[in-house]
PDB file of N, CA and C in Angstrom:
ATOM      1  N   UNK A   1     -11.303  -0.253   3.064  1.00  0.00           N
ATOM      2  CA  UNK A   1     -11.899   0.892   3.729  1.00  0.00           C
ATOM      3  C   UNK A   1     -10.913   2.054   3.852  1.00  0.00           C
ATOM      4  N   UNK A   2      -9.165   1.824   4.057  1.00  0.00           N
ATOM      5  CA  UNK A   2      -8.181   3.001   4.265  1.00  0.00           C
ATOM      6  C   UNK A   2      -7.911   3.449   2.822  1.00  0.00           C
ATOM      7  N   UNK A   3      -8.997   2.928   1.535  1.00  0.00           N
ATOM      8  CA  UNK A   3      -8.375   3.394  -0.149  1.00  0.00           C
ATOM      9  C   UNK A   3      -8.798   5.044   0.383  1.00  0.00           C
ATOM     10  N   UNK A   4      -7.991   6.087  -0.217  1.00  0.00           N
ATOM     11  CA  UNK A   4      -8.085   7.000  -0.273  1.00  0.00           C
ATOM     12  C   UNK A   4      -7.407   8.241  -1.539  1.00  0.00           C
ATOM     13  N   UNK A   5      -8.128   8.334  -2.463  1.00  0.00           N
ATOM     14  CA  UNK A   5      -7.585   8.756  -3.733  1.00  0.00           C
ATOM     15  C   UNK A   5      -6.998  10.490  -3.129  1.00  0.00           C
ATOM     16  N   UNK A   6      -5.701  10.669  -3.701  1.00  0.00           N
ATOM     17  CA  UNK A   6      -5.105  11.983  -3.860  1.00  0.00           C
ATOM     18  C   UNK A   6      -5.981  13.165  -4.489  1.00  0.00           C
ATOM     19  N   UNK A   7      -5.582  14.400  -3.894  1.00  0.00           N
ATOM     20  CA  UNK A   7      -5.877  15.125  -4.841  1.00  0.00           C
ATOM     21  C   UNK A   7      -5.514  15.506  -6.036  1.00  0.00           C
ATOM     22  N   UNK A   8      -4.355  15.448  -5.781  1.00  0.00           N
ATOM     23  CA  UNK A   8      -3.446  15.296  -7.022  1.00  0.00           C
ATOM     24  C   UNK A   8      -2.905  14.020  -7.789  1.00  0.00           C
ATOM     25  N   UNK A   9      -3.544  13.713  -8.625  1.00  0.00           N
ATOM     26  CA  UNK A   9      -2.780  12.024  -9.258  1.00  0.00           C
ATOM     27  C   UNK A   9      -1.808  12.668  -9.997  1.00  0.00           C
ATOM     28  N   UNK A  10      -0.313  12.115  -9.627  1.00  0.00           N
ATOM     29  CA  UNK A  10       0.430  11.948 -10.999  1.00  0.00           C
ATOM     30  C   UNK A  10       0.101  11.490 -11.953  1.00  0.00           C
ATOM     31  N   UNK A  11       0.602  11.954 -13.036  1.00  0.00           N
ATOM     32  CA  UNK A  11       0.178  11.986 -14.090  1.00  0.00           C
ATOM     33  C   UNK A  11       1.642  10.511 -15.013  1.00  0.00           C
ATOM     34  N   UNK A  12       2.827  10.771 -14.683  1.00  0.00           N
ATOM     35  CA  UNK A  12       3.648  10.457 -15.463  1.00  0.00           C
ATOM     36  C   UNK A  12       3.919   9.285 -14.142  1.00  0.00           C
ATOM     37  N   UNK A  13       4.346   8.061 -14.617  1.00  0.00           N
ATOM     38  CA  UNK A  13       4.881   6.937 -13.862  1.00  0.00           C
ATOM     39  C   UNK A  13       5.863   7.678 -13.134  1.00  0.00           C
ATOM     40  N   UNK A  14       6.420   6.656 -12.173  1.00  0.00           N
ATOM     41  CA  UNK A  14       7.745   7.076 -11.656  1.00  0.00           C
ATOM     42  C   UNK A  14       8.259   6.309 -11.833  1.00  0.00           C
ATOM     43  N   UNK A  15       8.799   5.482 -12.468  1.00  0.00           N
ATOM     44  CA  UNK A  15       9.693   4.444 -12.562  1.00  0.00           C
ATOM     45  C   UNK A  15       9.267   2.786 -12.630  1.00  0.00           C
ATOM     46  N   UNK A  16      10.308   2.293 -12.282  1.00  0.00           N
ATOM     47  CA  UNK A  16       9.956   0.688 -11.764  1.00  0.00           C
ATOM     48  C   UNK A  16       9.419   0.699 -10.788  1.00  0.00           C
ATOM     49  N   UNK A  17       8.337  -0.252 -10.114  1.00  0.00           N
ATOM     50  CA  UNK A  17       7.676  -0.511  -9.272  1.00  0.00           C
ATOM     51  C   UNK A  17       8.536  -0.768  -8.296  1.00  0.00           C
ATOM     52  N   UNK A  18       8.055  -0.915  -6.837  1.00  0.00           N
ATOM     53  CA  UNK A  18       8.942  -1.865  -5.749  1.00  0.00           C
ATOM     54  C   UNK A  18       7.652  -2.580  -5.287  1.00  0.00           C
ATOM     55  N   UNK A  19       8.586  -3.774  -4.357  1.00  0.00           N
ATOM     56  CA  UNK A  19       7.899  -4.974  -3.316  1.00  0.00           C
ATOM     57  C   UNK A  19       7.708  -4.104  -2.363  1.00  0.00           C
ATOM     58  N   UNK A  20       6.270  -4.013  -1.621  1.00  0.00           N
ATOM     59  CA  UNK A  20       5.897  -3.459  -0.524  1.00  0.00           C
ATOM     60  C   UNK A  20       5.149  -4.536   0.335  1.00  0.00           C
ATOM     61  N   UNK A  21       4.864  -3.983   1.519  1.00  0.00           N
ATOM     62  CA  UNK A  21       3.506  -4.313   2.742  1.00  0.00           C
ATOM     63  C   UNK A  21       2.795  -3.757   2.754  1.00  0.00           C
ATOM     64  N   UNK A  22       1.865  -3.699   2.367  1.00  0.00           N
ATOM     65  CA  UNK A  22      -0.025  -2.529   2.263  1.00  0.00           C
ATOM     66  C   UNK A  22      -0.539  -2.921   3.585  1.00  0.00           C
ATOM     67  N   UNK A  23      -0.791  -1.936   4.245  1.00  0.00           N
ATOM     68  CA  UNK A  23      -2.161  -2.525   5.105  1.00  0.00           C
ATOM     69  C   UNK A  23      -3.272  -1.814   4.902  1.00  0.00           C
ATOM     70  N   UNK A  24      -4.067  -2.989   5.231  1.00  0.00           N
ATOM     71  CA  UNK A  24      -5.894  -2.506   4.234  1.00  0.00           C
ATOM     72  C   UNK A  24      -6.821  -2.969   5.376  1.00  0.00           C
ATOM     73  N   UNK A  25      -7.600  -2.048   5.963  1.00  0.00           N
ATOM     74  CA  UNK A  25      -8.732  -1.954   6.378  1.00  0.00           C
ATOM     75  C   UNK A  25      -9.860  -2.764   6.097  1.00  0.00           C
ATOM     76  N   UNK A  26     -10.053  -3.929   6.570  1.00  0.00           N
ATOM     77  CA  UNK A  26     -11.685  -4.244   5.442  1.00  0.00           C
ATOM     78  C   UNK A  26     -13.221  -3.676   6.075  1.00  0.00           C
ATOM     79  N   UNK A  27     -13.799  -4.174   5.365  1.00  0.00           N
ATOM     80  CA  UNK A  27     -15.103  -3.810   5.433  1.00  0.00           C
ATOM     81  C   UNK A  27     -15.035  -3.883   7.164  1.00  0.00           C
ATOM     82  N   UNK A  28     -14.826  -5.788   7.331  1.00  0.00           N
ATOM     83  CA  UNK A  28     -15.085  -5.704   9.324  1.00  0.00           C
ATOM     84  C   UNK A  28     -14.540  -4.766  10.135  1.00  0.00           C
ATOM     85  N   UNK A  29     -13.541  -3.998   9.027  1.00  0.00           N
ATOM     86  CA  UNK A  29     -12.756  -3.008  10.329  1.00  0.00           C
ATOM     87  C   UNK A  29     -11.504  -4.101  10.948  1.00  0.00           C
ATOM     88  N   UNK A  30     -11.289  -4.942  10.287  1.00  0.00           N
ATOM     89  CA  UNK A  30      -9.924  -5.763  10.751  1.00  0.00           C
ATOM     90  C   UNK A  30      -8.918  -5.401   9.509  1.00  0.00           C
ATOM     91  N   UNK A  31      -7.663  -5.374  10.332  1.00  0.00           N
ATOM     92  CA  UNK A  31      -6.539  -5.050   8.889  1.00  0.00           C
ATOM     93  C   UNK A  31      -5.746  -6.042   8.669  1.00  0.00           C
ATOM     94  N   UNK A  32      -5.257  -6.204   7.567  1.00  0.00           N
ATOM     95  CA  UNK A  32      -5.129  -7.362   6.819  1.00  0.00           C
ATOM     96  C   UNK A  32      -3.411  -6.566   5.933  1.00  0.00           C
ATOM     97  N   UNK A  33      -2.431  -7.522   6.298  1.00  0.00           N
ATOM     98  CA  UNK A  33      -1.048  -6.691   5.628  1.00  0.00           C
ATOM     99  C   UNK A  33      -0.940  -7.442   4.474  1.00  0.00           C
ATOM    100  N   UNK A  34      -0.656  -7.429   3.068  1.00  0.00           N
ATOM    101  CA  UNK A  34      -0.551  -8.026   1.851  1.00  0.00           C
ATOM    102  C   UNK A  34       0.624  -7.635   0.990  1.00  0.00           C
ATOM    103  N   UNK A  35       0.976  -8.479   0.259  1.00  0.00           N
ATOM    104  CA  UNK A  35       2.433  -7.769  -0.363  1.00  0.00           C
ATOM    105  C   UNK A  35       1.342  -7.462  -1.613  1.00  0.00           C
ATOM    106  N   UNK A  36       2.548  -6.525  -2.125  1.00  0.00           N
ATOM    107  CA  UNK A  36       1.928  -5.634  -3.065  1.00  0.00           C
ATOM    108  C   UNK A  36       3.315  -5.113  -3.902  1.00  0.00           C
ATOM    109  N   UNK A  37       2.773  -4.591  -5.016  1.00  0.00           N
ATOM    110  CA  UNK A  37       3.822  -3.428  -5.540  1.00  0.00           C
ATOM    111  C   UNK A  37       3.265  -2.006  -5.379  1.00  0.00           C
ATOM    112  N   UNK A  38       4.254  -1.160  -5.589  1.00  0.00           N
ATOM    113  CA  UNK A  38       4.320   0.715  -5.669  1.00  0.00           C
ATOM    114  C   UNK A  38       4.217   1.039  -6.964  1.00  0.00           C
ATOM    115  N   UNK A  39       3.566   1.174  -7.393  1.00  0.00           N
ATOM    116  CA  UNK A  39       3.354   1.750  -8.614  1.00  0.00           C
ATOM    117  C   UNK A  39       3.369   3.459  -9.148  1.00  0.00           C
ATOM    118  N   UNK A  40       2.776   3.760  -8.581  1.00  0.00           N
ATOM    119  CA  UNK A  40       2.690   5.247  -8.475  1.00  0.00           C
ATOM    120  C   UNK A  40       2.930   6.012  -7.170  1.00  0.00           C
ATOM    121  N   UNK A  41       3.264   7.472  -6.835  1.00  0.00           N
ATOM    122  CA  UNK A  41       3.674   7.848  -5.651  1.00  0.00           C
ATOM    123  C   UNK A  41       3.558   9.362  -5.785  1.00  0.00           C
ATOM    124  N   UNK A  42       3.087   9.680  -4.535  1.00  0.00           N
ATOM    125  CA  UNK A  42       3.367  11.587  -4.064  1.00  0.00           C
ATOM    126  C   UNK A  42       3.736  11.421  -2.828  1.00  0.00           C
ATOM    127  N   UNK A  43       4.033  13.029  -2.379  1.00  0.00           N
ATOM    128  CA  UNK A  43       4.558  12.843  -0.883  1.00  0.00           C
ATOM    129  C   UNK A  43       3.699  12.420  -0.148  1.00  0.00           C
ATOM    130  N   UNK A  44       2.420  12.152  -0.241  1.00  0.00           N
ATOM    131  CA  UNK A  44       0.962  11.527   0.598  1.00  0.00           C
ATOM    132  C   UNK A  44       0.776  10.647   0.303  1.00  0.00           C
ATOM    133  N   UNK A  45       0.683  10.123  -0.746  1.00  0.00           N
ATOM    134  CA  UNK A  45      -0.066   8.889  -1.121  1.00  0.00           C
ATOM    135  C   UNK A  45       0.710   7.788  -1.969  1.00  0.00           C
ATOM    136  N   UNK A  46       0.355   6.269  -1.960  1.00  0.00           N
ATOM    137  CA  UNK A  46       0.639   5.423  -2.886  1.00  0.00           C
ATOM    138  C   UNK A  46       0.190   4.880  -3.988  1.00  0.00           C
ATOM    139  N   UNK A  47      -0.118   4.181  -4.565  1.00  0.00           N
ATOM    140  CA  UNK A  47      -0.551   3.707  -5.296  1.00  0.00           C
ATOM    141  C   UNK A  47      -0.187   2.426  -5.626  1.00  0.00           C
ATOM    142  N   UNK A  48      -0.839   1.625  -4.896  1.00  0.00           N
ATOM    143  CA  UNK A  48      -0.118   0.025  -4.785  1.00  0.00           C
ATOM    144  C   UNK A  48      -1.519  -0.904  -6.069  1.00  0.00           C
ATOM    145  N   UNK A  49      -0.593  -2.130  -6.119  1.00  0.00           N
ATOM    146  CA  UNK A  49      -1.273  -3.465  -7.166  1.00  0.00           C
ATOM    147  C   UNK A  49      -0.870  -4.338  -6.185  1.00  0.00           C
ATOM    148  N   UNK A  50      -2.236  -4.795  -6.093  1.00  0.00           N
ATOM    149  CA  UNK A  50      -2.067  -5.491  -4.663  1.00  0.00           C
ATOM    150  C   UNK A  50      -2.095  -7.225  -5.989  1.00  0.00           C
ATOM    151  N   UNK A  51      -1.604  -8.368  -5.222  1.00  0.00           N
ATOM    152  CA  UNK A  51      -0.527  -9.337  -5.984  1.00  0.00           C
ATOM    153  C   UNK A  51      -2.096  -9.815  -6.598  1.00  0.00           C
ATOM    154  N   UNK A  52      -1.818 -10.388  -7.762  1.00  0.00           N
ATOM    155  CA  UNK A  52      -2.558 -11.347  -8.504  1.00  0.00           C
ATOM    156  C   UNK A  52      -2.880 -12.559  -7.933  1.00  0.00           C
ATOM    157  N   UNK A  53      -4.231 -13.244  -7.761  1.00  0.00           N
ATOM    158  CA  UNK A  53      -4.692 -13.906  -7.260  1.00  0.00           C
ATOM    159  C   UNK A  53      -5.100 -15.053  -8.117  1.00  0.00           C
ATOM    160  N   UNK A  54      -4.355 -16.386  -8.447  1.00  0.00           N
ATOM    161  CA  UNK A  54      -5.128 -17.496  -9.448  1.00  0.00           C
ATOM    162  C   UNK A  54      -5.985 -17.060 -10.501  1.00  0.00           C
ATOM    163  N   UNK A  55      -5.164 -15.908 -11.596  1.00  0.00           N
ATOM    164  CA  UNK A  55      -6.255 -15.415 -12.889  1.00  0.00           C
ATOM    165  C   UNK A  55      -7.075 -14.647 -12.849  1.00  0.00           C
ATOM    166  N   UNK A  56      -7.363 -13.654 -11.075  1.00  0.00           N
ATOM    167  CA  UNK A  56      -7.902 -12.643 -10.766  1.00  0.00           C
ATOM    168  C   UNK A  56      -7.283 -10.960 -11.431  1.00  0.00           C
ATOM    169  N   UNK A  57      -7.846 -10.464 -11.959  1.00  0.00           N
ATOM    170  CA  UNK A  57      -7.027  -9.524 -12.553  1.00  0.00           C
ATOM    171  C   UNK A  57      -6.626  -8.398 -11.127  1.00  0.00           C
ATOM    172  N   UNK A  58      -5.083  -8.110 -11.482  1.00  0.00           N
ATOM    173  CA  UNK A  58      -4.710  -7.481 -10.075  1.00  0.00           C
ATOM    174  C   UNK A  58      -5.812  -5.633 -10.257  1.00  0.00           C
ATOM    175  N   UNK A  59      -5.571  -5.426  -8.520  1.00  0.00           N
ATOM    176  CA  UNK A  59      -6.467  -4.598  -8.153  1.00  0.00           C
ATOM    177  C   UNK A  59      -5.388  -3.825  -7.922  1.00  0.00           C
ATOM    178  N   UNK A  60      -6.004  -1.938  -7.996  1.00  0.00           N
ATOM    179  CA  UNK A  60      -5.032  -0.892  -7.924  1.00  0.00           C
ATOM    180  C   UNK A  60      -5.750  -0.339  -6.908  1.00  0.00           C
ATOM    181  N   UNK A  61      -4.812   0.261  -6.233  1.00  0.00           N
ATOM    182  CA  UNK A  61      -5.555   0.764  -4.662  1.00  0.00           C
ATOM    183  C   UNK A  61      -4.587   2.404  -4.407  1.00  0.00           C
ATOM    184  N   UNK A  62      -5.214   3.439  -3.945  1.00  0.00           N
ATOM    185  CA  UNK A  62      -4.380   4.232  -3.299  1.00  0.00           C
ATOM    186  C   UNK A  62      -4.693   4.212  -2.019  1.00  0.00           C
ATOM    187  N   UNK A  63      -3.314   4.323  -1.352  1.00  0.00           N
ATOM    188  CA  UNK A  63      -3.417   4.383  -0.060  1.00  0.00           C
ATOM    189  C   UNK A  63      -2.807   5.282   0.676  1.00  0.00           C
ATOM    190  N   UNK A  64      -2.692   5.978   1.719  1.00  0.00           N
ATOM    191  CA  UNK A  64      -1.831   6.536   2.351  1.00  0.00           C
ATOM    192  C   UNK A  64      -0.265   6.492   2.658  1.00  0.00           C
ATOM    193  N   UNK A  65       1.119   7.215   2.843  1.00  0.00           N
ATOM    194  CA  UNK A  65       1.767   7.091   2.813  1.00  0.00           C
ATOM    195  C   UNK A  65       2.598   5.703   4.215  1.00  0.00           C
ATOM    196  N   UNK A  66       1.564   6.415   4.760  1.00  0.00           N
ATOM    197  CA  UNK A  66       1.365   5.752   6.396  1.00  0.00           C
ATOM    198  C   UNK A  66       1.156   4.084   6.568  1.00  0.00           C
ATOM    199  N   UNK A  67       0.112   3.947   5.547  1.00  0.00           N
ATOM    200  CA  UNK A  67      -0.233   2.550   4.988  1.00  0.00           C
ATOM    201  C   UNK A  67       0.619   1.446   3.929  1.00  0.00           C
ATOM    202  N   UNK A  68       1.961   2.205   3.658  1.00  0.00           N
ATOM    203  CA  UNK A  68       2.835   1.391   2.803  1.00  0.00           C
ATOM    204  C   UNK A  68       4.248   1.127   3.411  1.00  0.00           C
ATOM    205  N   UNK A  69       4.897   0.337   3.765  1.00  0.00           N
ATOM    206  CA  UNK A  69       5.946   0.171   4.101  1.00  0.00           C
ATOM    207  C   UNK A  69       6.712  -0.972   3.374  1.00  0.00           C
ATOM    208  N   UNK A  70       7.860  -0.789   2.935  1.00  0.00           N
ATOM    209  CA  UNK A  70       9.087  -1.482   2.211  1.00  0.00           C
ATOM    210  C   UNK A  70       9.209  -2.611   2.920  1.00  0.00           C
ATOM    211  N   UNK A  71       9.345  -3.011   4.968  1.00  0.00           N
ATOM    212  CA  UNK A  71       9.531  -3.656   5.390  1.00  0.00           C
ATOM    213  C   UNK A  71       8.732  -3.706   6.648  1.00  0.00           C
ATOM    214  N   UNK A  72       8.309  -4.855   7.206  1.00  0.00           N
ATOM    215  CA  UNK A  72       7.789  -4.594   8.573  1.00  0.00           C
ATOM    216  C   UNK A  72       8.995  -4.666   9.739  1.00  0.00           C
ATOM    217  N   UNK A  73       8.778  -4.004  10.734  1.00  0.00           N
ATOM    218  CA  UNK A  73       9.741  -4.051  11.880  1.00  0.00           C
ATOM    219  C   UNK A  73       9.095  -3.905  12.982  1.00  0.00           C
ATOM    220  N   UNK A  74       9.430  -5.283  13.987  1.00  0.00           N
ATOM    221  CA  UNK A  74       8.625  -5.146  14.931  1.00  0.00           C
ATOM    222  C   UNK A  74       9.011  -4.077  15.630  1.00  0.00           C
ATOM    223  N   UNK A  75       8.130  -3.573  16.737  1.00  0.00           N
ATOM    224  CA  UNK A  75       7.758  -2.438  17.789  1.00  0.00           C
ATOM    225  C   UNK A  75       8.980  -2.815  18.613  1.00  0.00           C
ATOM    226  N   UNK A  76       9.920  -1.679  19.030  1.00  0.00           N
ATOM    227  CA  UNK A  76      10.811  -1.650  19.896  1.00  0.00           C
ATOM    228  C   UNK A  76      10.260  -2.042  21.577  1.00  0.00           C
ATOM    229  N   UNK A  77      11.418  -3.140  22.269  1.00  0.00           N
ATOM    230  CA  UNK A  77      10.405  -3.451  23.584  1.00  0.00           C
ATOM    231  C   UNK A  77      10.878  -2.621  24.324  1.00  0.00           C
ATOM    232  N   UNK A  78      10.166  -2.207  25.337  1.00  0.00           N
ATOM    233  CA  UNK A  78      10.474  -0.768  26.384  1.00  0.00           C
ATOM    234  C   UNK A  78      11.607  -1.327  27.180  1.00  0.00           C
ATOM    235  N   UNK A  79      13.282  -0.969  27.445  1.00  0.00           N
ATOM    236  CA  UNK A  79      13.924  -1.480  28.389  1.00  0.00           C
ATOM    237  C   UNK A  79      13.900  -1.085  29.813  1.00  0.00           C
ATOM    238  N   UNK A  80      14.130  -2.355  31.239  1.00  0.00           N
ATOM    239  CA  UNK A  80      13.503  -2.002  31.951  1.00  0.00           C
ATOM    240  C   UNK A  80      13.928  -3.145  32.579  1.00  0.00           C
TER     241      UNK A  80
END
């Protein structure tokens, strides 16, 4: 449900891919974090291949910049 295509697609790769965390919206409205690769990139948007599934051909998704992270880190606890 958070796929959201650019206005602008690059046109030319950027390089080697990286290992990411996607988070994806589903249909229920529950989000779901998945490793993935980066495939493509602008200052807004990603373009992740979310991992191959037992002979499922992998799926290409754009997502928001907001929606991709290299690593998760939990939430700082308030000191107190």
């Amino acid at each position: 449900m958070n796929e959201e295509i650019p206005k602008d697609i690059p046109v030319k790769l950027p390089g080697p891919s990286y290992s990411v965390i996607s988070r994806l919206v589903l249909l229920d409205g529950s989000e779901e974090y998945r490793p993935s690769k980066a495939v493509r990139w602008s200052r807004s948007h990603v373009m992740i291949k979310l991992q191959e599934r037992d002979g499922i051909e992998p799926e290409y998704v754009w997502l928001r910049v907001e929606d991709v992270q290299r690593v998760l880190r939990k939430p700082p606890t308030p000191a107190g």
